[in-house]
C-alpha atoms as a PDB file:
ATOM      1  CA  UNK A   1       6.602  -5.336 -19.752  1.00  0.00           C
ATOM      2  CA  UNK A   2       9.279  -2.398 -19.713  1.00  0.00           C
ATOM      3  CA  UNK A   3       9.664   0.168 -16.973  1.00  0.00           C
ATOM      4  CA  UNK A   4      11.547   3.326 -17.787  1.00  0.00           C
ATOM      5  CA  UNK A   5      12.915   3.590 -14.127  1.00  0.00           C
ATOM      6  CA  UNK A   6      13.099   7.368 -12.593  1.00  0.00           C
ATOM      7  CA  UNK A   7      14.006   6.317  -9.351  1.00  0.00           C
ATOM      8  CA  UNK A   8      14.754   3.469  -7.617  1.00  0.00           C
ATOM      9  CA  UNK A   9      14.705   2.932  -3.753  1.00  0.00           C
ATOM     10  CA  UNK A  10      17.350   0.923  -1.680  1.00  0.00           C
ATOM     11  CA  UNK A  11      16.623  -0.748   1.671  1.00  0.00           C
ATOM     12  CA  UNK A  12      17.896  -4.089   3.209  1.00  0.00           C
ATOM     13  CA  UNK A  13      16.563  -6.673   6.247  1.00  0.00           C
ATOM     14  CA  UNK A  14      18.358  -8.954   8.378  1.00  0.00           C
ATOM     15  CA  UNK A  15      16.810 -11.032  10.584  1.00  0.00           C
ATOM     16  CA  UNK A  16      13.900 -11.628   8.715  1.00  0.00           C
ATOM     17  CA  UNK A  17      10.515 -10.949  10.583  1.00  0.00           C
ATOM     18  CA  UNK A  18      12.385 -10.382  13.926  1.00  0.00           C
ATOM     19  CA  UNK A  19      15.158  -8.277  12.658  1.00  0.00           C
ATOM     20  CA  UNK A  20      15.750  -4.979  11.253  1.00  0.00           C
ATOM     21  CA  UNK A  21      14.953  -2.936   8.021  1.00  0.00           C
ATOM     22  CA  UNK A  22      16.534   0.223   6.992  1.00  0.00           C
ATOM     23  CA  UNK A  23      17.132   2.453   3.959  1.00  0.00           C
ATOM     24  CA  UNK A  24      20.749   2.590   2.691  1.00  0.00           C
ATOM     25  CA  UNK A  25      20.527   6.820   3.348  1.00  0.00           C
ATOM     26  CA  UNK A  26      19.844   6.146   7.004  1.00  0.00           C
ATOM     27  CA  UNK A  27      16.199   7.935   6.890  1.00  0.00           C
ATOM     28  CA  UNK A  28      14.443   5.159   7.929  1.00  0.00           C
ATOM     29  CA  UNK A  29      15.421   2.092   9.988  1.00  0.00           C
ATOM     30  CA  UNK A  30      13.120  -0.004  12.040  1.00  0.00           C
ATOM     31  CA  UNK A  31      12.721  -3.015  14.511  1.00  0.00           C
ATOM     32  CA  UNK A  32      10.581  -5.977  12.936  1.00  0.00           C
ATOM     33  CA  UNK A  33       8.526  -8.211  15.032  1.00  0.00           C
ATOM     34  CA  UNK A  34       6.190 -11.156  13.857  1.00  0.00           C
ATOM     35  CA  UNK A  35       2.889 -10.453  14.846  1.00  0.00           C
ATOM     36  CA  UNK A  36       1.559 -12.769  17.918  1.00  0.00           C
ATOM     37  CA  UNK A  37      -1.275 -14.093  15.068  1.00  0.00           C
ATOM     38  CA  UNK A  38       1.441 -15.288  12.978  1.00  0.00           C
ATOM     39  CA  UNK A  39       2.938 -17.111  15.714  1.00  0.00           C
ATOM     40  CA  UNK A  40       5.773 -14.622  17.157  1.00  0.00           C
ATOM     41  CA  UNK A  41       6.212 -12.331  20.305  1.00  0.00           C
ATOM     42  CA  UNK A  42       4.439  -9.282  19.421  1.00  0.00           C
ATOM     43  CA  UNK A  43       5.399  -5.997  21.056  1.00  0.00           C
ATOM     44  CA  UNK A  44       7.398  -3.243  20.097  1.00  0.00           C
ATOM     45  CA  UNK A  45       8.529  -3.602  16.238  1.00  0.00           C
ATOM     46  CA  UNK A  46       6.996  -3.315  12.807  1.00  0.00           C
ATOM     47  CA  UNK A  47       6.135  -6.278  10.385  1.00  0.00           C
ATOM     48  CA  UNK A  48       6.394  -5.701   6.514  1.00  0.00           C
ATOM     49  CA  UNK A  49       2.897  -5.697   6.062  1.00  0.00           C
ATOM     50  CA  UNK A  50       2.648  -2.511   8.178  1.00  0.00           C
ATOM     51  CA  UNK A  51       5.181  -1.549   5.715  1.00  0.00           C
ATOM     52  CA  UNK A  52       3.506  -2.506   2.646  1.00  0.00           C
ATOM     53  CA  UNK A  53       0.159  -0.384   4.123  1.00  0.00           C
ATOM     54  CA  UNK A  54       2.116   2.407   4.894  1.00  0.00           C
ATOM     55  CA  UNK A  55       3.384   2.779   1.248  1.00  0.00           C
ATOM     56  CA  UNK A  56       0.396   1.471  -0.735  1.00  0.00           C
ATOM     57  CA  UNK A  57      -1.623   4.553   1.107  1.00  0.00           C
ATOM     58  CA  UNK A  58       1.051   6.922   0.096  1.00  0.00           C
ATOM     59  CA  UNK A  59       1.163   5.495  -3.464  1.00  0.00           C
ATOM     60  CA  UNK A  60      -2.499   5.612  -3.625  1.00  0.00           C
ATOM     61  CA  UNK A  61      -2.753   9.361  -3.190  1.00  0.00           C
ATOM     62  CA  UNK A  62       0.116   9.798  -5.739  1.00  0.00           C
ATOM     63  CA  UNK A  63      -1.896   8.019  -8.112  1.00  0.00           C
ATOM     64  CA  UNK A  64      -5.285   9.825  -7.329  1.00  0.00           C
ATOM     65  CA  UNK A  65      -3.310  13.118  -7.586  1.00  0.00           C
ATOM     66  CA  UNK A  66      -1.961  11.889 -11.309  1.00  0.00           C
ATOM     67  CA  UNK A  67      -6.037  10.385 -11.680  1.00  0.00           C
ATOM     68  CA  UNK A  68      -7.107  14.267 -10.960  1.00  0.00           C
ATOM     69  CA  UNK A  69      -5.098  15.437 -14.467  1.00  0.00           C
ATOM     70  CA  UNK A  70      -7.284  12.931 -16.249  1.00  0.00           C
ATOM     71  CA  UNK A  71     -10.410  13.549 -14.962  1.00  0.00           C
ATOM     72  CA  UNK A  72     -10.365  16.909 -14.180  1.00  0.00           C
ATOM     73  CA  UNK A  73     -11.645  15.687 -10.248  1.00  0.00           C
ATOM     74  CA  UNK A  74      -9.512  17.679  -8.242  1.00  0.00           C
ATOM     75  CA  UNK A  75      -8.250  15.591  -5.095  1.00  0.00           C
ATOM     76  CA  UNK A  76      -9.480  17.493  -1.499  1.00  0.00           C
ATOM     77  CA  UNK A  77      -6.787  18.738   0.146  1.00  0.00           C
ATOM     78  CA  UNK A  78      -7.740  16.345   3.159  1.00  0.00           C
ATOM     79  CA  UNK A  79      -7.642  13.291   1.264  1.00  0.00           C
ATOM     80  CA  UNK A  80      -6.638   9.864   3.006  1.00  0.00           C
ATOM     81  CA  UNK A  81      -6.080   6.063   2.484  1.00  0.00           C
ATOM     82  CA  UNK A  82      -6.090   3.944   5.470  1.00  0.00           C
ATOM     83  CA  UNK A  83      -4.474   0.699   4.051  1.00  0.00           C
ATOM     84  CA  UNK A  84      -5.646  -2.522   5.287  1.00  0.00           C
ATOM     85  CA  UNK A  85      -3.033  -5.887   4.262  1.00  0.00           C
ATOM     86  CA  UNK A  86      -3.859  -8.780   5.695  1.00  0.00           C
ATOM     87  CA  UNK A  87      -1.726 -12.103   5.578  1.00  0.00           C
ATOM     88  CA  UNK A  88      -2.470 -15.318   5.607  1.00  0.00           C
ATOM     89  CA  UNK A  89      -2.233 -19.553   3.846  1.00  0.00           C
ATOM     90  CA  UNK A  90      -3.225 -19.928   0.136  1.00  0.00           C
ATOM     91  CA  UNK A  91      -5.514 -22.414  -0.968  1.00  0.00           C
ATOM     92  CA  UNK A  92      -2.642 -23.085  -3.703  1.00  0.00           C
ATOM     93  CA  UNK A  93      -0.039 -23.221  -0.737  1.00  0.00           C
ATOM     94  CA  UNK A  94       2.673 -20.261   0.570  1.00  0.00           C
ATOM     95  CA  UNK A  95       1.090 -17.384   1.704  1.00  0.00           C
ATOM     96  CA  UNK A  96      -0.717 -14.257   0.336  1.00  0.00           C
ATOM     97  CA  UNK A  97      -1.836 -10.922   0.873  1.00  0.00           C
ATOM     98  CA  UNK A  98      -5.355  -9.452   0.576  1.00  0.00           C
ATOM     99  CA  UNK A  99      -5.426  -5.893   0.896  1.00  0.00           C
ATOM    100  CA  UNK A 100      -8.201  -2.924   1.519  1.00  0.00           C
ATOM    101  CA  UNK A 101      -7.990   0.982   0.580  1.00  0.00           C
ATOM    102  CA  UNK A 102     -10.338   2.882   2.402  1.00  0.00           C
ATOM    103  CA  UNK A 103     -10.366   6.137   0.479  1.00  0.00           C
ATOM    104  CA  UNK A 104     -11.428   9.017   1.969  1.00  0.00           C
ATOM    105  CA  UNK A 105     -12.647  11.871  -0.174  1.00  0.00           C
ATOM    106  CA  UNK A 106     -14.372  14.664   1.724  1.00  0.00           C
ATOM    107  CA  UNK A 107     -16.484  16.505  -0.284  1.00  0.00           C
ATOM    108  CA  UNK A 108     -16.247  15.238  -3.772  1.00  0.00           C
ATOM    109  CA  UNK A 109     -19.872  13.328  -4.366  1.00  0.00           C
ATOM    110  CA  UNK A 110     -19.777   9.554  -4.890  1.00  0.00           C
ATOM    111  CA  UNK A 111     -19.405   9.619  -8.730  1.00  0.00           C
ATOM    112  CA  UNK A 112     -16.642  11.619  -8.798  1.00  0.00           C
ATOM    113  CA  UNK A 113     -15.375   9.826  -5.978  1.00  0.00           C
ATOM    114  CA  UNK A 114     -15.589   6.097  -7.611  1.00  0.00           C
ATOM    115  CA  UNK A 115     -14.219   7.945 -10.897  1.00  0.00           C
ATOM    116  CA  UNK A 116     -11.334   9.162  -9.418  1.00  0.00           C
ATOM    117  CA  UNK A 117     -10.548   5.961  -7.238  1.00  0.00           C
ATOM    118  CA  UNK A 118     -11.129   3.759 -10.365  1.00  0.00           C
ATOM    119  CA  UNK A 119      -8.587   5.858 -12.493  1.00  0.00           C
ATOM    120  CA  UNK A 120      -6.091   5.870  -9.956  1.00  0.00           C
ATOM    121  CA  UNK A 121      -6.011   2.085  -9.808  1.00  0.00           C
ATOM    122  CA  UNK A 122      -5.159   1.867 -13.169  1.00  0.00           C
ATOM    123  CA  UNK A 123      -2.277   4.142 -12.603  1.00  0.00           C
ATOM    124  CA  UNK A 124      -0.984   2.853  -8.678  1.00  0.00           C
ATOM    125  CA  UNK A 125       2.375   1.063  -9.060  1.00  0.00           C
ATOM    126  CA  UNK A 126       1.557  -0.775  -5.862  1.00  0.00           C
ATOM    127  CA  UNK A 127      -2.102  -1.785  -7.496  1.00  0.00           C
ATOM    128  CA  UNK A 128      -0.399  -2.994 -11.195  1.00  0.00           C
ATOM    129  CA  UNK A 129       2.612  -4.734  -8.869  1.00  0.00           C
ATOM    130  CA  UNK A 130      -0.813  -6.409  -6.938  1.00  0.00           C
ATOM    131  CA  UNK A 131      -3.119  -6.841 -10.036  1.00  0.00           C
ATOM    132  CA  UNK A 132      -4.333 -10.450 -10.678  1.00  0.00           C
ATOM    133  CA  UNK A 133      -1.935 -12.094  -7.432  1.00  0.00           C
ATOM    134  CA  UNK A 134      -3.383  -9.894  -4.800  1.00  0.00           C
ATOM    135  CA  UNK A 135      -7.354  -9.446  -4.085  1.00  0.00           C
ATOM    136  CA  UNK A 136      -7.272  -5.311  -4.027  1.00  0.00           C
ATOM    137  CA  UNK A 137     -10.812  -3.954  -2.309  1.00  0.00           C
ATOM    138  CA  UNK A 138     -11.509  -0.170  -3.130  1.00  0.00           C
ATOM    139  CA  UNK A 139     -14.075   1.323  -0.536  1.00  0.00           C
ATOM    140  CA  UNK A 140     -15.068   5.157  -0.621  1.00  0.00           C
ATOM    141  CA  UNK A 141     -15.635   6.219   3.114  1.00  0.00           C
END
């Protein structure tokens, strides 16, 4: 598969889990810290699945916004994702993610709504990147 790349992003980590991560422009730059349930410290810090939540949510709305042109749904102005990636073993071995977007839609009825969320997770970088290695849950709230 071919990507005509627009834009492309530039960050780096040291430290791993209980290091740092920051953009190369400076804009963003924070502490990481394993979570206590995956056997670290906890406390002050971010992990990369906060990360991963953060911009999946973000992507999301992009994507519904982009869906909206297609259908002709328009997105509320009060639209929200709350991103939910969980991390844990694989049967298979390693790790994986799972990950739940609760999509919030005020006013739009619940055909539009599951139209709209549908469309947009055919478009979602994040949910093609996911597709068929990550179980993706789509809930309407």
């Amino acid at each position: 598969m071919s990507v005509e790349v627009k834009y492309t992003a530039h960050a780096s980590a040291t430290g791993g889990r209980d290091g740092r991560a920051k953009t190369d422009d400076g804009s963003l730059d924070v502490k990481l810290t394993t979570p206590k349930e995956l056997g670290g410290a906890g406390g002050e810090g971010n992990n990369p699945e906060q990360l991963f939540a953060m911009g999946y949510s973000a992507c999301f709305i992009g994507a519904m916004k982009a869906a909206s042109g297609q259908t002709k749904i328009k997105v509320p102005n009060d639209v929200s994702v709350n991103a939910e990636v969980g991390i844990g073993p694989r049967a298979a071995g390693g790790f994986g993610l799972a990950v739940t977007l609760k999509v919030s839609l005020p006013g739009l009825d619940k055909a539009d709504a599951e139209k709209l969320v549908e469309t947009a997770h055919t478009i979602c970088p994040y949910s093609n990147a996911t597709r068929g290695n990550v179980d993706v849950t789509t809930t309407i709230a």
